[in-house]
Protein backbone atom coordinates (compact mmCIF):
# COMPACT_ATOMS: atom_id res chain seq x y z
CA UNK A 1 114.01 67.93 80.49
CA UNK A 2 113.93 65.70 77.49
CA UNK A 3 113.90 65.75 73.76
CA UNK A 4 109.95 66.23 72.89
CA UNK A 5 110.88 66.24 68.84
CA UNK A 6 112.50 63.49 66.59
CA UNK A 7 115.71 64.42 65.12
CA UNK A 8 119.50 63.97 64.93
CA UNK A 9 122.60 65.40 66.37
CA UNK A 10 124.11 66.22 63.38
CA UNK A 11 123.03 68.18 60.17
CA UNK A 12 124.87 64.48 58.38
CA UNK A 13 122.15 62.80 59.24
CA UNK A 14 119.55 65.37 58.57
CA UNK A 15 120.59 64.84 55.04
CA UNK A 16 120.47 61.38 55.00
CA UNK A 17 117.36 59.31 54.70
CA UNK A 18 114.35 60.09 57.05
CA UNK A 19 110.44 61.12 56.90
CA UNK A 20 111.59 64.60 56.93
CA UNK A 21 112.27 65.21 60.75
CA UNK A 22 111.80 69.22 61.22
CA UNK A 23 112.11 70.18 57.68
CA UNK A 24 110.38 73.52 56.01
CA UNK A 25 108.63 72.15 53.39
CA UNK A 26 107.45 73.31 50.71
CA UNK A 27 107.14 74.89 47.35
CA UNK A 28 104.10 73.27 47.95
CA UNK A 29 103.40 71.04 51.33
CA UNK A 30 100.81 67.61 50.53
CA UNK A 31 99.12 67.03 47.16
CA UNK A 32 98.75 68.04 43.81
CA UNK A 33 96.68 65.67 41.81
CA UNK A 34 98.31 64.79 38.38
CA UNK A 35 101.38 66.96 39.56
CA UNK A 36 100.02 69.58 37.31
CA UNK A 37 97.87 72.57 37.64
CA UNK A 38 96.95 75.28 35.42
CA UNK A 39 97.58 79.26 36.71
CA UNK A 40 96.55 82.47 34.73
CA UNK A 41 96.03 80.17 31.44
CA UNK A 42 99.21 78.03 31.87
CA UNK A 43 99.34 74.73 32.88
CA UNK A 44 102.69 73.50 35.12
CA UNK A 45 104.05 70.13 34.94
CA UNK A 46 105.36 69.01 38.44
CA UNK A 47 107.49 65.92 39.46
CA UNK A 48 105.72 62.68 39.89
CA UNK A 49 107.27 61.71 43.25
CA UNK A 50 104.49 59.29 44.37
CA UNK A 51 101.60 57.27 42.97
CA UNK A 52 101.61 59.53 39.88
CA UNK A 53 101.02 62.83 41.97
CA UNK A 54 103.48 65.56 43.26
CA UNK A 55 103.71 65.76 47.36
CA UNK A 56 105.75 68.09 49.34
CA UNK A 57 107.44 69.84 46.12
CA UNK A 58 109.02 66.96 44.97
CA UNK A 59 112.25 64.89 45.97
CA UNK A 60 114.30 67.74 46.15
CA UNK A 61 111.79 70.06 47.67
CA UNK A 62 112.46 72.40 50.44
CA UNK A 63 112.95 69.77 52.90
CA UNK A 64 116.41 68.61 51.10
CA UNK A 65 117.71 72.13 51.16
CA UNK A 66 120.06 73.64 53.23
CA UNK A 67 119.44 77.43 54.05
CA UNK A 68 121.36 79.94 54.39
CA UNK A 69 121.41 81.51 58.02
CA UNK A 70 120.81 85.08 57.75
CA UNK A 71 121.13 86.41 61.05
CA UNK A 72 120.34 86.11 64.48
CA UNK A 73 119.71 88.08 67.76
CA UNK A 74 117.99 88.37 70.73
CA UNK A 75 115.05 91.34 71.47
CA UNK A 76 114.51 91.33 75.08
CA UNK A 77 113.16 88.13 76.28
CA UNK A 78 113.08 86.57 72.54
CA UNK A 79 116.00 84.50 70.78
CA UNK A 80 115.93 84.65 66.88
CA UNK A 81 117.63 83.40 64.15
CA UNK A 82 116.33 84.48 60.80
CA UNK A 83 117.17 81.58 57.57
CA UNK A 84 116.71 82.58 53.76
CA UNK A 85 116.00 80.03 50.86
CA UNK A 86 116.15 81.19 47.31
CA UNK A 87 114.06 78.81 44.86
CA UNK A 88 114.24 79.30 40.94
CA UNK A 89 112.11 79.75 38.82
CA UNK A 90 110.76 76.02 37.31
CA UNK A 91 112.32 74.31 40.59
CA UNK A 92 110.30 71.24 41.19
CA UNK A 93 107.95 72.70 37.78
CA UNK A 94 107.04 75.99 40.04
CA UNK A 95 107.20 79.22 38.08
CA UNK A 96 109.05 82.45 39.53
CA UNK A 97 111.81 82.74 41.39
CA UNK A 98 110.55 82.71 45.46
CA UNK A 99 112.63 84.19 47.92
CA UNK A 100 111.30 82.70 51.23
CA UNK A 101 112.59 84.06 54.47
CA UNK A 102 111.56 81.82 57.75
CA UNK A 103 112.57 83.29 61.67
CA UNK A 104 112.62 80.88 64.29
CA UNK A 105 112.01 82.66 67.72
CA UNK A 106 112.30 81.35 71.20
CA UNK A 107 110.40 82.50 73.82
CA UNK A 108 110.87 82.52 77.86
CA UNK A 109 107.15 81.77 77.42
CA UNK A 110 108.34 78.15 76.37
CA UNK A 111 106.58 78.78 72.67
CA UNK A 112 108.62 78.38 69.43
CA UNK A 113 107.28 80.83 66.71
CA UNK A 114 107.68 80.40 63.25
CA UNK A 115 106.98 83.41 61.03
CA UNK A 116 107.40 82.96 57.00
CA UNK A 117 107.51 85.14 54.46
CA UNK A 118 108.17 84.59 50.54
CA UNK A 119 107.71 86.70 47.49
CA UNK A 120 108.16 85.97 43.77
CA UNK A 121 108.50 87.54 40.43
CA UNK A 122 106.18 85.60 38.73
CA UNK A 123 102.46 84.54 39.28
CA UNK A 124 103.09 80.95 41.60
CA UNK A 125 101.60 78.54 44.36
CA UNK A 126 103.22 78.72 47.62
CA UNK A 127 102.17 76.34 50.52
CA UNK A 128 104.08 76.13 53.25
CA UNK A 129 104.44 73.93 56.69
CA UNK A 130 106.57 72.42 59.09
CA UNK A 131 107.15 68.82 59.46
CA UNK A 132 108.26 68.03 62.88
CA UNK A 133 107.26 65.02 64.64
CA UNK A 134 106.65 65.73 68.38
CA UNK A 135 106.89 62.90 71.02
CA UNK A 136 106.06 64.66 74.58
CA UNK A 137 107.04 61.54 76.48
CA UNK A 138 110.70 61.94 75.72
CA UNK A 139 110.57 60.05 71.95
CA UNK A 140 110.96 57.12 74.20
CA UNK A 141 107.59 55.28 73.19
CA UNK A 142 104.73 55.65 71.10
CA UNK A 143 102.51 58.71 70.69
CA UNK A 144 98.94 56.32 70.62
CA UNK A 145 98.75 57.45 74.78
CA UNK A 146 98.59 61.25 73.94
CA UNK A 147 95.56 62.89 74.74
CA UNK A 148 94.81 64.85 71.30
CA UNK A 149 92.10 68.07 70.95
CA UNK A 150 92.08 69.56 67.41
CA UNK A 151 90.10 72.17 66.96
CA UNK A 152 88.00 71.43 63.57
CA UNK A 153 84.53 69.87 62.70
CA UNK A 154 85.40 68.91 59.21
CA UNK A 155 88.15 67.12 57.02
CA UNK A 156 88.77 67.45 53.57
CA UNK A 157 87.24 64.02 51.79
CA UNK A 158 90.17 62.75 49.65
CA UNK A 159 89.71 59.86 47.10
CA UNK A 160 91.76 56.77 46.71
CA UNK A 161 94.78 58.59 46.13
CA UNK A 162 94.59 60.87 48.88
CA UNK A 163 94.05 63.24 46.65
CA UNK A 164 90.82 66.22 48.54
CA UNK A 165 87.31 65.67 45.66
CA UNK A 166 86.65 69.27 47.25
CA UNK A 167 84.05 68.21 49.23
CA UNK A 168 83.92 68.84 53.42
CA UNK A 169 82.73 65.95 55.73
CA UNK A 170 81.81 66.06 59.32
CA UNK A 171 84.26 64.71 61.93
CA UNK A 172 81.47 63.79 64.28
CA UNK A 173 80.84 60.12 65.16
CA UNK A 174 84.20 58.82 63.20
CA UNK A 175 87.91 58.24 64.09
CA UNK A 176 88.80 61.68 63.26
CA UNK A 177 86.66 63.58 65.90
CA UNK A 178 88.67 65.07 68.35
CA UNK A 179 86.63 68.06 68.96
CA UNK A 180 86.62 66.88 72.79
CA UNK A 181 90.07 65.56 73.77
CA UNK A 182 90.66 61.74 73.68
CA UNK A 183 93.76 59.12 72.83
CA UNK A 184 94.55 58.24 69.50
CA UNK A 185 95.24 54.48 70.53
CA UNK A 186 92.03 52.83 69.41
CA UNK A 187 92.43 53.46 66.00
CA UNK A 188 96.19 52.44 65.99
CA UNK A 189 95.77 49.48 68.36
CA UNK A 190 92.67 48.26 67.14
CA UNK A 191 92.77 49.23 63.24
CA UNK A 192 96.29 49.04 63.39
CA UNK A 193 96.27 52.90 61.35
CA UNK A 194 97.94 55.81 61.44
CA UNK A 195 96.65 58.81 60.62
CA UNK A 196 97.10 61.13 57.59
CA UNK A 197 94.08 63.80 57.25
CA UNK A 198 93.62 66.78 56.69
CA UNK A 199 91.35 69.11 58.74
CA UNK A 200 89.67 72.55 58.31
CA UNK A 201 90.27 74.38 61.45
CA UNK A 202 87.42 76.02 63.22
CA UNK A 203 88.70 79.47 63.22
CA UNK A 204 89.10 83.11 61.36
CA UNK A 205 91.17 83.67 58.15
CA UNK A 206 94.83 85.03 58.24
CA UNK A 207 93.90 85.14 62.26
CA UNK A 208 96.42 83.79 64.68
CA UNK A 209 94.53 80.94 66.83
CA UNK A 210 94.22 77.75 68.43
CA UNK A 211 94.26 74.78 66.44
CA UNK A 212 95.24 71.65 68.57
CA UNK A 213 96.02 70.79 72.23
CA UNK A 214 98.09 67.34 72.83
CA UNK A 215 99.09 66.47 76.54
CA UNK A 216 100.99 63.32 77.49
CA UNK A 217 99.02 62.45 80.79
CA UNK A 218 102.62 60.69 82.40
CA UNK A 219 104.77 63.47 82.02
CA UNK A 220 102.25 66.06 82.35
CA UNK A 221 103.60 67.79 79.17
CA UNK A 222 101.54 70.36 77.32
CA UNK A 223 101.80 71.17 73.27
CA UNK A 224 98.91 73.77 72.31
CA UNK A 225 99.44 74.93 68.70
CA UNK A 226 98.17 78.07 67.04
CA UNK A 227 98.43 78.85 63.30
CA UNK A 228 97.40 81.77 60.58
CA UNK A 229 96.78 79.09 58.28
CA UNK A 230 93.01 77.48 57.09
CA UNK A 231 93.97 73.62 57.76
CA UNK A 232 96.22 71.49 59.25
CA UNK A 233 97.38 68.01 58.75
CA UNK A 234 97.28 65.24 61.61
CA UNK A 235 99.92 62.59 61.09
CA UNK A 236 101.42 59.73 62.59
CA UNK A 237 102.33 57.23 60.38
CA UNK A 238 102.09 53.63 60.09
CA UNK A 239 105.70 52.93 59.21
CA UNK A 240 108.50 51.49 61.88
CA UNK A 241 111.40 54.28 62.15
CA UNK A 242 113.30 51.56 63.83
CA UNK A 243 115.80 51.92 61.20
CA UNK A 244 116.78 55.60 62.39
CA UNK A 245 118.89 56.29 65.39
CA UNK A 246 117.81 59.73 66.52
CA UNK A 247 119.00 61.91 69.11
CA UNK A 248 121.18 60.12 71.73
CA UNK A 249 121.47 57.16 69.51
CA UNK A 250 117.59 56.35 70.68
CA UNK A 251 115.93 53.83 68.26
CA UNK A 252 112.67 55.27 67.19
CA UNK A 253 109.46 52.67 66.93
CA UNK A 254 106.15 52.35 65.52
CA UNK A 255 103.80 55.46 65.53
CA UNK A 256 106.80 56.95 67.71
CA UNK A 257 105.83 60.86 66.42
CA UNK A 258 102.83 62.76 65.46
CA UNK A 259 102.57 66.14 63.31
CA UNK A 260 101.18 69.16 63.25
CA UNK A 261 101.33 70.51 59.94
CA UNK A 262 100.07 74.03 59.43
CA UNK A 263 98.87 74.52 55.81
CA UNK A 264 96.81 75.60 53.13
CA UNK A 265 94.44 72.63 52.10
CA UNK A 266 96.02 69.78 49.50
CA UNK A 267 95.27 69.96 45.80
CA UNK A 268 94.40 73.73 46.38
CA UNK A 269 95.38 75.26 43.07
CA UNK A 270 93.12 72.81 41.63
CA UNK A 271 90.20 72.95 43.38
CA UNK A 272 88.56 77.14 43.13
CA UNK A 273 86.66 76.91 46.23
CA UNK A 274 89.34 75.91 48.35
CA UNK A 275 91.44 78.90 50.29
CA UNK A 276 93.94 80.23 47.50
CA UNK A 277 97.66 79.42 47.49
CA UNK A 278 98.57 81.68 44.43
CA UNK A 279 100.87 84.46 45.35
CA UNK A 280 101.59 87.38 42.70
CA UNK A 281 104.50 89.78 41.74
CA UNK A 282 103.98 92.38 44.69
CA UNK A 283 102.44 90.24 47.15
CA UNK A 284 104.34 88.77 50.18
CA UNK A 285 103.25 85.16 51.68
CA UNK A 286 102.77 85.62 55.54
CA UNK A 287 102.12 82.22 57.81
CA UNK A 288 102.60 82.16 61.53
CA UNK A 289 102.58 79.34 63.34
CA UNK A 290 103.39 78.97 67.24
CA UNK A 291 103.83 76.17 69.23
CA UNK A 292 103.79 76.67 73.23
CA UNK A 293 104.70 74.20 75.35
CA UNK A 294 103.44 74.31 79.48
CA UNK A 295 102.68 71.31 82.03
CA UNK A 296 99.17 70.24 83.24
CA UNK A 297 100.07 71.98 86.23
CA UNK A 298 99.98 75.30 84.65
């Protein structure tokens, strides 16, 4: 048994400085060109936390929160513990007043489920994900050995910026096809690049289902990830975390985690086409997203 996540031992450091190790994030996870977009007539003016656009809500977005534990139990062979967030209305530029309510739930099935739900008062964006980085040889070296399957043909083209143009390109024949399992290592070895891309998953809408499979070949550990959610961002990123001292006082490297982000696709209230993130008075935000852990020998 070994840690398979990046993270600290104490909830000090979690609210320190650090690339968001297992933080909710949200109002609104990745991009939002101009940090602006316009809703039922009315246009919403959102921090500027990078290169002139808004990512991840903002720099005190979800992820620099502390929630409030609302309760926990255990329902046969299921742990739970249940946290609330309450977001105001214009926090981060976001109309309406969200209350988001996130269980975490631990299986004997070795799966970690994560069910949201949020509603608001006023007509808003919601896009939610988690942001932990997953290292299933122990966080003890680099992730570029992991054999990676994600289940998608397509990515969403972005521009300079990062920013989606709304257009769909095909995976096949570049360094984002994994639609057959492989190692991430040529690009990172060779190219010396991370990766930071968002794909459309190759499944139903609002349907719980398979969206990557990652085994570390050493260990013989197993991460297969399922999701409600349209896309999902891939990311490991370029930048040494040598400066953290996570769990254990281990120094964390170079391309030392990966992510699975669940999510709606970036720039969404800004692009029509794209899945909507707008949630209504009335409505209630749903997202599940599991991920189950086994061993190449199961």
């Amino acid at each position: 048994f070994e840690h398979v996540v990046l993270g600290f031992d104490s909830v000090e450091h979690y609210l320190g400085k650090h690339p968001k190790f297992g933080a909710t994030v949200g109002r609104f996870a990745n991009r939002i060109r101009n940090a602006e977009f316009k809703l039922q007539g009315q246009v919403y003016h959102l921090e500027k936390n990078n290169r002139g656009y808004s990512i991840h809500g903002g720099t005190k977005g979800f992820y620099r929160q502390v929630f409030e534990t609302d309760t926990f139990y255990t329902v046969k062979d299921t742990a739970i513990v249940v946290f609330k967030y309450r977001s105001v209305h214009l926090e981060g530029g976001f109309p309406g007043n969200l209350e988001l309510s996130i269980a975490y739930k631990l299986t004997n099935r070795n799966e970690i489920v994560l069910e949201y739900t949020a509603t608001t008062d006023k007509p808003t964006v919601i896009n939610l994900t988690n942001h932990s980085y997953f290292n299933l040889a122990g966080c003890k070296e680099a992730v570029s050995n992991h054999i990676y399957m994600i289940k998608a043909d397509t990515i969403t083209q972005v521009d300079s910026m990062g920013i989606p143009t709304g257009e769909l390109v095909a995976v096949a024949g570049t360094a984002y096809d994994y639609t057959s399992p492989k190692p991430a290592k040529m690009r990172m070895e060779e190219e010396r690049k991370g990766y930071d891309v968002n794909y459309k998953l190759s499944k139903l809408p609002g349907v719980l289902e398979l969206a990557a499979v990652v085994v570390e070949p050493i260990s013989g550990r197993v991460l297969k990830a399922y999701t409600t959610e349209p896309g999902m961002q891939f990311y490991i990123p370029d930048s040494n975390m040598d400066y953290l001292a996570g769990h254990g006082g281990r120094i964390y490297g170079k391309y030392y985690g990966f992510c699975l982000e669940m999510q709606h696709f970036p720039d969404s209230p800004n692009i029509p086409h794209f899945p909507t993130t707008s949630l209504l008075p009335g409505e209630v935000y749903r997202q599940v997203t599991v991920y189950k852990f086994e061993t190449t020998s199961e």
